[in-house]
Every structure is written in C-alpha cells, then in structure tokens.
N, C-alpha and C. Protein backbone atom coordinates (compact mmCIF):
# COMPACT_ATOMS: atom_id res chain seq x y z
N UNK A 1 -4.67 -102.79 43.55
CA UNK A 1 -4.08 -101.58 44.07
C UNK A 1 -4.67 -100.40 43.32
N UNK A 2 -4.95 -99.25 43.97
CA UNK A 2 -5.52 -98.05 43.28
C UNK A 2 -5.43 -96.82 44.06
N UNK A 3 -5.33 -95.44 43.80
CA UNK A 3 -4.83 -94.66 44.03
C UNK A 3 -5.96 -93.87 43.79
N UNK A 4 -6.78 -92.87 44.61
CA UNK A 4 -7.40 -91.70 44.19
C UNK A 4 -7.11 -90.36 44.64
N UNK A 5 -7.85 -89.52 44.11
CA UNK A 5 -7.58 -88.05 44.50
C UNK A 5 -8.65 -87.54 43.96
N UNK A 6 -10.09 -87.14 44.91
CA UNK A 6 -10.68 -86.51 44.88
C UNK A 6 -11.24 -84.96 45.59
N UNK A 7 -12.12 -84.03 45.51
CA UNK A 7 -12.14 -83.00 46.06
C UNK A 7 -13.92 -83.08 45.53
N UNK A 8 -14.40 -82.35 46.64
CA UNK A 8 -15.96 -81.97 46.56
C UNK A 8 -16.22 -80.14 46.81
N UNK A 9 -16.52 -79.52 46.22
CA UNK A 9 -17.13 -78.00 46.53
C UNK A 9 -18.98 -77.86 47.10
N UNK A 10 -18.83 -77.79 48.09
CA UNK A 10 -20.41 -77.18 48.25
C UNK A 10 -20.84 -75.79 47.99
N UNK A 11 -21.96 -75.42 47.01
CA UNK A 11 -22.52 -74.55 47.05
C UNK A 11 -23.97 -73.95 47.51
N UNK A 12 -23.94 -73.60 48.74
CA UNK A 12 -25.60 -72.92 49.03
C UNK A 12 -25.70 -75.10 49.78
N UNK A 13 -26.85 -75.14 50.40
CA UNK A 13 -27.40 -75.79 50.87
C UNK A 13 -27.07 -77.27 50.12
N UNK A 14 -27.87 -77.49 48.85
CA UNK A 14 -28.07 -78.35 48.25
C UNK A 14 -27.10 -78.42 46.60
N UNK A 15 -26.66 -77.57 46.34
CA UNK A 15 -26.08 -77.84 45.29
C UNK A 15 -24.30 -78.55 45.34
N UNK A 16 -24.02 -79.50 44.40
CA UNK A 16 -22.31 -79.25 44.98
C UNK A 16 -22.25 -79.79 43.59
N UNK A 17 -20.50 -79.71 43.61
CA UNK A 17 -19.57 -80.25 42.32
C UNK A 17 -18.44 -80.70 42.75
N UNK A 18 -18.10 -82.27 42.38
CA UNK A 18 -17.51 -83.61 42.89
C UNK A 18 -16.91 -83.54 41.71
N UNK A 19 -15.16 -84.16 41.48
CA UNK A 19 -14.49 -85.03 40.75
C UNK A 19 -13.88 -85.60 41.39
N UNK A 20 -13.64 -86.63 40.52
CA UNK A 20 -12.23 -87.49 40.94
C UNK A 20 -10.83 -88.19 39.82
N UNK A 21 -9.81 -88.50 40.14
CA UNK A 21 -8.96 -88.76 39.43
C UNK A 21 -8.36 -90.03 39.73
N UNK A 22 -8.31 -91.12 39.22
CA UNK A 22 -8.24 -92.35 39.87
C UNK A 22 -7.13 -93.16 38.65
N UNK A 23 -6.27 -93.63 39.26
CA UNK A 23 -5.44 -95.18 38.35
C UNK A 23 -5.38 -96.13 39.67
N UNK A 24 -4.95 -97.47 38.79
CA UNK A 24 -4.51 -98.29 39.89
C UNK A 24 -4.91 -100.10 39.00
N UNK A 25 -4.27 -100.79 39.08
CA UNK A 25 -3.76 -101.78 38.64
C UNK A 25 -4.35 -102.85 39.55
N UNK A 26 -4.66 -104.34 38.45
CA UNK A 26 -5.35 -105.46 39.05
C UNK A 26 -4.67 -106.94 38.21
N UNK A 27 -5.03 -107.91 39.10
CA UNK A 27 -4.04 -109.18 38.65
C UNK A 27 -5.57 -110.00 38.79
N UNK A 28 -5.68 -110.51 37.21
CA UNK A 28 -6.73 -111.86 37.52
C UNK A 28 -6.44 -113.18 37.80
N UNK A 29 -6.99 -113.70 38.47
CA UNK A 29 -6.77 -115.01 38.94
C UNK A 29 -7.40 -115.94 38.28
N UNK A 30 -6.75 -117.09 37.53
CA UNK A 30 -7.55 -118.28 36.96
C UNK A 30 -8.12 -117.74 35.67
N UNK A 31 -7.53 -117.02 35.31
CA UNK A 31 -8.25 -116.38 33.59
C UNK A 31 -6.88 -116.42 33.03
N UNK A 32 -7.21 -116.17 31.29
CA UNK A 32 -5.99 -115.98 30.10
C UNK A 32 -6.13 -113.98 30.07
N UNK A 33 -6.24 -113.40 31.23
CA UNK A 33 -5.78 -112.27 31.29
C UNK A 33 -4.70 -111.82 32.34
N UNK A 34 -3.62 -111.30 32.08
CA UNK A 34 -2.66 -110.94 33.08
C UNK A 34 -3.16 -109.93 33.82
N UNK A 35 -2.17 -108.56 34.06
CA UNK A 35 -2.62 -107.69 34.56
C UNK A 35 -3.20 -106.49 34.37
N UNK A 36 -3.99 -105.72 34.71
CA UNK A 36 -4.87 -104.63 33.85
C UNK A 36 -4.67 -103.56 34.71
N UNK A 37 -4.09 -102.77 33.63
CA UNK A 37 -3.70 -101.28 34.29
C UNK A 37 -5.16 -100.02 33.99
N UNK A 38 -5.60 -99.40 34.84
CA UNK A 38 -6.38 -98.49 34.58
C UNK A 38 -6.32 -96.93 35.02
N UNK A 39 -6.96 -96.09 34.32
CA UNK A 39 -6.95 -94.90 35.00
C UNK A 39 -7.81 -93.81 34.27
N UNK A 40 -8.47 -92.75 35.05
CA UNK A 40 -9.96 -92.53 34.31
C UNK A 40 -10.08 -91.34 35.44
N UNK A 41 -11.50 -90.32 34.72
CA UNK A 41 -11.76 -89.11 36.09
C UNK A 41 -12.86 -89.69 35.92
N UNK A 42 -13.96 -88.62 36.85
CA UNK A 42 -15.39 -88.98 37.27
C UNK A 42 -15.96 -87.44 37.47
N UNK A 43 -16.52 -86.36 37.10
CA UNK A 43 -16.96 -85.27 37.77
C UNK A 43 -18.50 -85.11 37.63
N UNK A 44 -19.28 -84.61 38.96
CA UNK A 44 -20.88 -84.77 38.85
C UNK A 44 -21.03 -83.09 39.26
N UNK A 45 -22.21 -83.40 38.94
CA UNK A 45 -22.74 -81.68 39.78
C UNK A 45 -24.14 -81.66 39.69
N UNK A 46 -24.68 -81.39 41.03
CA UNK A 46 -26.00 -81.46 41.36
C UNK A 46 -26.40 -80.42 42.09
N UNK A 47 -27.45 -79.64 41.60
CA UNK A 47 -28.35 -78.49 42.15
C UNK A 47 -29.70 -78.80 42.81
N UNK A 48 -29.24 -78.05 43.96
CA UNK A 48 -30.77 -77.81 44.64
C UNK A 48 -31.68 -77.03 44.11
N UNK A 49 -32.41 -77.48 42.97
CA UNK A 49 -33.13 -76.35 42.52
C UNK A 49 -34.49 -76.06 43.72
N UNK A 50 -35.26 -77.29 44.05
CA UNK A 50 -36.12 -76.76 44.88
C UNK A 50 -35.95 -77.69 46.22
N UNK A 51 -36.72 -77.30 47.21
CA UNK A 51 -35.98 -78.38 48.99
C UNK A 51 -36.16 -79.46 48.79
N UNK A 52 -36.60 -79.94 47.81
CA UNK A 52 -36.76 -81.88 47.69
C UNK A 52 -36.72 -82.33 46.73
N UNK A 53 -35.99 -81.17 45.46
CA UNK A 53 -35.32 -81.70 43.61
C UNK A 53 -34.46 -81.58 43.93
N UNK A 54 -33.42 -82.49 43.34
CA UNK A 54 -32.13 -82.03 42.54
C UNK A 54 -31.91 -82.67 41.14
N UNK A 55 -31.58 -81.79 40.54
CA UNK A 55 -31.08 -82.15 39.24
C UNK A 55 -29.79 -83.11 39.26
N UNK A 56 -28.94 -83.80 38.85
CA UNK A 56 -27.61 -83.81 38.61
C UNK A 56 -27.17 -84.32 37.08
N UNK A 57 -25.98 -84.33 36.75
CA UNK A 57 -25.40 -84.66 35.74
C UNK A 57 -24.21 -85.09 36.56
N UNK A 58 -23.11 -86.14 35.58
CA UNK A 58 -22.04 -87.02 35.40
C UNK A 58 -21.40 -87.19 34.54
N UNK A 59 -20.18 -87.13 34.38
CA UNK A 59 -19.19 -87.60 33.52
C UNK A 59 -17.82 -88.41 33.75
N UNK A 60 -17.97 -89.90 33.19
CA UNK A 60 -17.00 -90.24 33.10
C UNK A 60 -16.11 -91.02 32.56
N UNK A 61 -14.73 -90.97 32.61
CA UNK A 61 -14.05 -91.27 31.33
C UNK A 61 -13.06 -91.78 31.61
N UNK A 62 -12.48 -93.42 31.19
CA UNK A 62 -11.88 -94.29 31.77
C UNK A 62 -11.01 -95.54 30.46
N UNK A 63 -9.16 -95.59 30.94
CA UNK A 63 -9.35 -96.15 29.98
C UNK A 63 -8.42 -97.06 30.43
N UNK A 64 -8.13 -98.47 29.82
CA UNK A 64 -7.30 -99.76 30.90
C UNK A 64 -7.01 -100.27 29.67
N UNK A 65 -5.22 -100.65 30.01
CA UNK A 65 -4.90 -101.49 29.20
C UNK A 65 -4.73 -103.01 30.28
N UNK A 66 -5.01 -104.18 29.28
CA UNK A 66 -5.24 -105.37 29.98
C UNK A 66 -3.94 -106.67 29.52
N UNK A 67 -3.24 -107.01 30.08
CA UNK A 67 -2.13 -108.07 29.43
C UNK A 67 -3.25 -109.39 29.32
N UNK A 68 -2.63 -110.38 27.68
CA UNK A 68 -3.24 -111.27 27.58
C UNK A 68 -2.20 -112.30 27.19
N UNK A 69 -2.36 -113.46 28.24
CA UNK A 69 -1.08 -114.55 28.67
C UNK A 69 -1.42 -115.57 27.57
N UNK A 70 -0.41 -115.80 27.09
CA UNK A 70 -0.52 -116.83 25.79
C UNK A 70 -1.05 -118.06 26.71
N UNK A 71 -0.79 -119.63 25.92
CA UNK A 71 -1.40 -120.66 26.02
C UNK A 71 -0.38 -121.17 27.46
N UNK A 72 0.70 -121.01 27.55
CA UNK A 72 1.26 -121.78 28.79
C UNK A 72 0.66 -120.57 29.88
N UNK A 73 0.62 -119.43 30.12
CA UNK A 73 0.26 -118.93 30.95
C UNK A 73 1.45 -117.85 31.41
N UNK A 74 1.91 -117.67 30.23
CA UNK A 74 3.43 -116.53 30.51
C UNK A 74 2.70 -114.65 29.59
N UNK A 75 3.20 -114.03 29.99
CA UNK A 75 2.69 -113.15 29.57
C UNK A 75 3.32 -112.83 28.07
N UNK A 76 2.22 -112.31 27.39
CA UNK A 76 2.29 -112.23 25.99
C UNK A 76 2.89 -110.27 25.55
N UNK A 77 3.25 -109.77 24.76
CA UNK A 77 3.35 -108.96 24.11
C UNK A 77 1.87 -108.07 23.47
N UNK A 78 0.76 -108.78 23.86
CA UNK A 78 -0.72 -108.53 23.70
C UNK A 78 -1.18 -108.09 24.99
N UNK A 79 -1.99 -106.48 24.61
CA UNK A 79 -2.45 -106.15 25.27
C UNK A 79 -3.95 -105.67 24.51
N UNK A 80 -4.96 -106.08 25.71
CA UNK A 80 -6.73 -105.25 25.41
C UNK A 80 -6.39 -103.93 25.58
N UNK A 81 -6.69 -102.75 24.61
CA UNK A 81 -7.04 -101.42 25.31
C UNK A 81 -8.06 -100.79 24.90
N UNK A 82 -8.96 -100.45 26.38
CA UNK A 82 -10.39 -100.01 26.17
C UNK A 82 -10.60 -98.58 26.37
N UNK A 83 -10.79 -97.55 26.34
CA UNK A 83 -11.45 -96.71 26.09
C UNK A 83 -13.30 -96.33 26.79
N UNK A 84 -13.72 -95.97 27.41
CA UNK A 84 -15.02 -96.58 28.12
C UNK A 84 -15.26 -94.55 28.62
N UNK A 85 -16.46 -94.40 28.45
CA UNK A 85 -16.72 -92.91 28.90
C UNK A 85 -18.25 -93.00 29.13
N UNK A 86 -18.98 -92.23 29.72
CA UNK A 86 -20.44 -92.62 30.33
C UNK A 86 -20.73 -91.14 30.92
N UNK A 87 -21.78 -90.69 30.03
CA UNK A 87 -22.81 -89.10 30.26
C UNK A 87 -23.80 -89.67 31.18
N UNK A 88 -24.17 -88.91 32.19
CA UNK A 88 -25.53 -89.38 32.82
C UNK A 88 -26.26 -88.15 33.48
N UNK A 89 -27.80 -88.38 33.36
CA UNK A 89 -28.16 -86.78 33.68
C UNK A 89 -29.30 -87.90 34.73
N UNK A 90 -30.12 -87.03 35.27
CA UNK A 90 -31.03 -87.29 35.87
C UNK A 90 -31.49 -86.74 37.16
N UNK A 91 -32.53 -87.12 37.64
CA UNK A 91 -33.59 -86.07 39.05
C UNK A 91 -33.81 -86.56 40.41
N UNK A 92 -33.49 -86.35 41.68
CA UNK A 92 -33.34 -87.03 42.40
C UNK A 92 -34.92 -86.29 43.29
N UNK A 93 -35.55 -86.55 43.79
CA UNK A 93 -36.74 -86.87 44.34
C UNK A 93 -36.60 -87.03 46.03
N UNK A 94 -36.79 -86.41 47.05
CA UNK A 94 -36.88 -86.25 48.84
C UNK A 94 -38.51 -86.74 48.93
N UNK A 95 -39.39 -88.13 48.70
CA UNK A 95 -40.10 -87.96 48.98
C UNK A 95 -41.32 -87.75 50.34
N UNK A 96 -40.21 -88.00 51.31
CA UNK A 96 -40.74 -88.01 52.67
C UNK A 96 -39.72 -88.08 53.58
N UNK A 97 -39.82 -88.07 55.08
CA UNK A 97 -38.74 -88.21 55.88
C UNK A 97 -38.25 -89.69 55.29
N UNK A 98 -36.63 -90.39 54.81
CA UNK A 98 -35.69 -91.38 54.68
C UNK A 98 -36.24 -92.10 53.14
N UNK A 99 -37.33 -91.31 52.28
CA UNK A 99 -37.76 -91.84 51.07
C UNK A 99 -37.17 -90.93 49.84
N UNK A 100 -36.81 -91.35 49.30
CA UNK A 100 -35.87 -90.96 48.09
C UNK A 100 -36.37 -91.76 46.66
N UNK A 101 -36.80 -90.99 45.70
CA UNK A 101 -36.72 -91.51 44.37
C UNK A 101 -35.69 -91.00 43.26
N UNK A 102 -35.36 -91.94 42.23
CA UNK A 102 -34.28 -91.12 41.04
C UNK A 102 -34.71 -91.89 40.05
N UNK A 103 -34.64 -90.96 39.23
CA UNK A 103 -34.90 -91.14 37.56
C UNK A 103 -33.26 -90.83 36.80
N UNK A 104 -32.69 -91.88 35.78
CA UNK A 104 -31.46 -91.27 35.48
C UNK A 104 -31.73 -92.13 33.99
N UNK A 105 -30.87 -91.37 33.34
CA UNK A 105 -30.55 -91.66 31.93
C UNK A 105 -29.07 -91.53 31.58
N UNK A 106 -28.38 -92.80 30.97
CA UNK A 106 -26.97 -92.74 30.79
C UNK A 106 -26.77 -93.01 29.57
N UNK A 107 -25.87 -92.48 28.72
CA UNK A 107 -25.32 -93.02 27.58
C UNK A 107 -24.01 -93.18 27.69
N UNK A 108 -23.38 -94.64 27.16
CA UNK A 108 -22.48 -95.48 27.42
C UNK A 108 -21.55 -95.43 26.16
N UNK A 109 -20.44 -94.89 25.99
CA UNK A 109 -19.45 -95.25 24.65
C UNK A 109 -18.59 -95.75 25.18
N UNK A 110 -17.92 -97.41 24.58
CA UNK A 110 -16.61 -98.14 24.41
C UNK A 110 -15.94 -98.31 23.53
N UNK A 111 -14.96 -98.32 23.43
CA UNK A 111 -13.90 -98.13 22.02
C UNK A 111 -12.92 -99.95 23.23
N UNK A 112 -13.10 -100.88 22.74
CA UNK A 112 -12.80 -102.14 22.90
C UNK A 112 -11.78 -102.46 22.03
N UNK A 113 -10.39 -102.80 21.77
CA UNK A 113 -9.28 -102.98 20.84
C UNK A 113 -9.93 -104.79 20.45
N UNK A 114 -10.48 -105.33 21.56
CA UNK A 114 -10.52 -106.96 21.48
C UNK A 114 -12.02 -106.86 20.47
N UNK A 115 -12.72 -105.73 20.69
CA UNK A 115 -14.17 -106.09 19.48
C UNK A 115 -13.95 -105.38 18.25
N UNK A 116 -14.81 -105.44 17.65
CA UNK A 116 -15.05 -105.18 16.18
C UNK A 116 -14.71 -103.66 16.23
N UNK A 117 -14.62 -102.86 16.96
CA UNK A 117 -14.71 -101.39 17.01
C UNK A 117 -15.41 -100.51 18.24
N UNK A 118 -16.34 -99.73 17.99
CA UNK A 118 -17.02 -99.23 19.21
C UNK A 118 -18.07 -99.77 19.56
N UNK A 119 -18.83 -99.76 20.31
CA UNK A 119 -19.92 -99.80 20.97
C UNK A 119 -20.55 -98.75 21.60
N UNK A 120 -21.84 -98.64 21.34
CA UNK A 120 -22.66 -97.57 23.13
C UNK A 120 -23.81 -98.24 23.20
N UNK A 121 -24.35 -97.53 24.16
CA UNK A 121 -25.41 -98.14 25.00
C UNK A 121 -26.20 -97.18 25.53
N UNK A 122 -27.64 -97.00 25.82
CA UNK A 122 -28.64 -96.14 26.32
C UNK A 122 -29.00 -96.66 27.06
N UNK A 123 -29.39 -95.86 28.47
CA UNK A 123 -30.04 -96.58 29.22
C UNK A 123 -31.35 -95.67 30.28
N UNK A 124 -32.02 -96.33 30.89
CA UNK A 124 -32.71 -95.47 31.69
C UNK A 124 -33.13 -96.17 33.03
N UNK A 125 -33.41 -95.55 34.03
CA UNK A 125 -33.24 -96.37 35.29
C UNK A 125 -34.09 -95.47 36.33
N UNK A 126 -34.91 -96.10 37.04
CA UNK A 126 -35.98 -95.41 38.18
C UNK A 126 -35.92 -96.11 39.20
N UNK A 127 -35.17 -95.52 40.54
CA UNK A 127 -35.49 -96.06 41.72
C UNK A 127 -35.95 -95.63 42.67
N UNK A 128 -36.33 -96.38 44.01
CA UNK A 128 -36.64 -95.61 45.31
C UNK A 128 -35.93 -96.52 45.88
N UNK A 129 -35.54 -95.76 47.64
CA UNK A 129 -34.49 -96.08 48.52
C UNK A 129 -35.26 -95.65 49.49
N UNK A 130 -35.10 -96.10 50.74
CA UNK A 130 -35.48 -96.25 51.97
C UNK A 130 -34.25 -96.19 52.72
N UNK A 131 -33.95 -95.12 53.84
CA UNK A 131 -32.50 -94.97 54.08
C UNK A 131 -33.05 -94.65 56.00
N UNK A 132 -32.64 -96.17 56.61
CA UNK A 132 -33.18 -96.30 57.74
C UNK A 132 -31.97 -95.50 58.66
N UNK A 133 -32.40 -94.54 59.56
CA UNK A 133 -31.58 -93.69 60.19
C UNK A 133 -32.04 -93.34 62.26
C-alpha cells in the first residue's frame, strides 16, 4: 500500500521542477522480516539550456522502519531503521528524431541500524534509448 502526492511546474519549453512526497507500507512474504513502513520526498529540476541539452539534478531522501519476526514467526519488538538519501546530477542528450543519450552521476548515503553504521556509494552511468513512436 502507498500513498503519493506529487506536483510538476513547467518553465519555458524545456525546463521544469518535479517533487514528490510519498509513505506507504509493505508485508514480506516467506522472510524473518515483518512489515516495513516507509516514507521519503524526491525533487528534480531540469533545464533546457540548449534544443537538444538538458541539464538535470535530483534529490532524494527516504527513510523505513522494517519489523523483524523472532524464530517462531511472531513479531518481535525489533525493528531495522534505515535512513537512505541519493544526489544525482547529470546531461540528457536529443540525439536525433526518438534517440536519446544520458550521462548521470549519483552519490548514495545509508545510515542502516542492522550494519555497522553508514555507508555511500558513487556511481556513474551512460545510456542511450530508442523511444519507438
């Protein structure tokens, strides 16, 4: 089950600015995890700088607590709570009529109660898309 509420602004042709606000709750099946409550935003914003760039950036920030069912399978007094947030910038590319390339770079921070402490992660990523119309 999950619940959102988002809104988009367009500015000029190509530029806009997107968030969203999201919770909503999940039940695992066949695991020693009960149920995991979550809830987190998302906001991007991307400029048309020229008729076939856009820049964009991302932010988002998300955090779930998770029930963990002791050995018979009854729920425990233990809960996971994560913490999880993710920067991402990168260039989106119009290279022809339905050809699209993107270049993006994300950095990843988790704050995990079940690991040793935090974690992050770097990443970088280049694709093309073909968008048959």
């Amino acid at each position: 089950t999950s619940a959102t509420l988002s809104w988009s602004s367009l500015f000029g042709s190509e530029s806009r600015v997107s968030g969203r606000l999201y919770a909503g709750d999940e039940e695992a099946k066949a695991s020693s995890t009960g149920e995991r409550r979550y809830f987190g935003m998302h906001l991007e914003g991307r400029y048309g700088l020229w008729r076939d760039h856009a820049p964009f950036a991302s932010l988002l920030w998300q955090r779930s607590n998770t029930e963990i069912l002791d050995n018979t399978g009854s729920a425990g007094s233990l809960y996971r709570r994560e913490n999880f947030s993710r920067f991402a910038a990168g260039w989106n590319w119009q290279l022809g009529p339905g050809w699209d390339a993107r270049a993006e770079a994300n950095y990843r921070l988790a704050d995990d109660s079940a690991e040793a402490g935090e974690f992050d992660r770097t990443q970088l990523y280049f694709s093309t898309r073909y968008g048959f119309r």
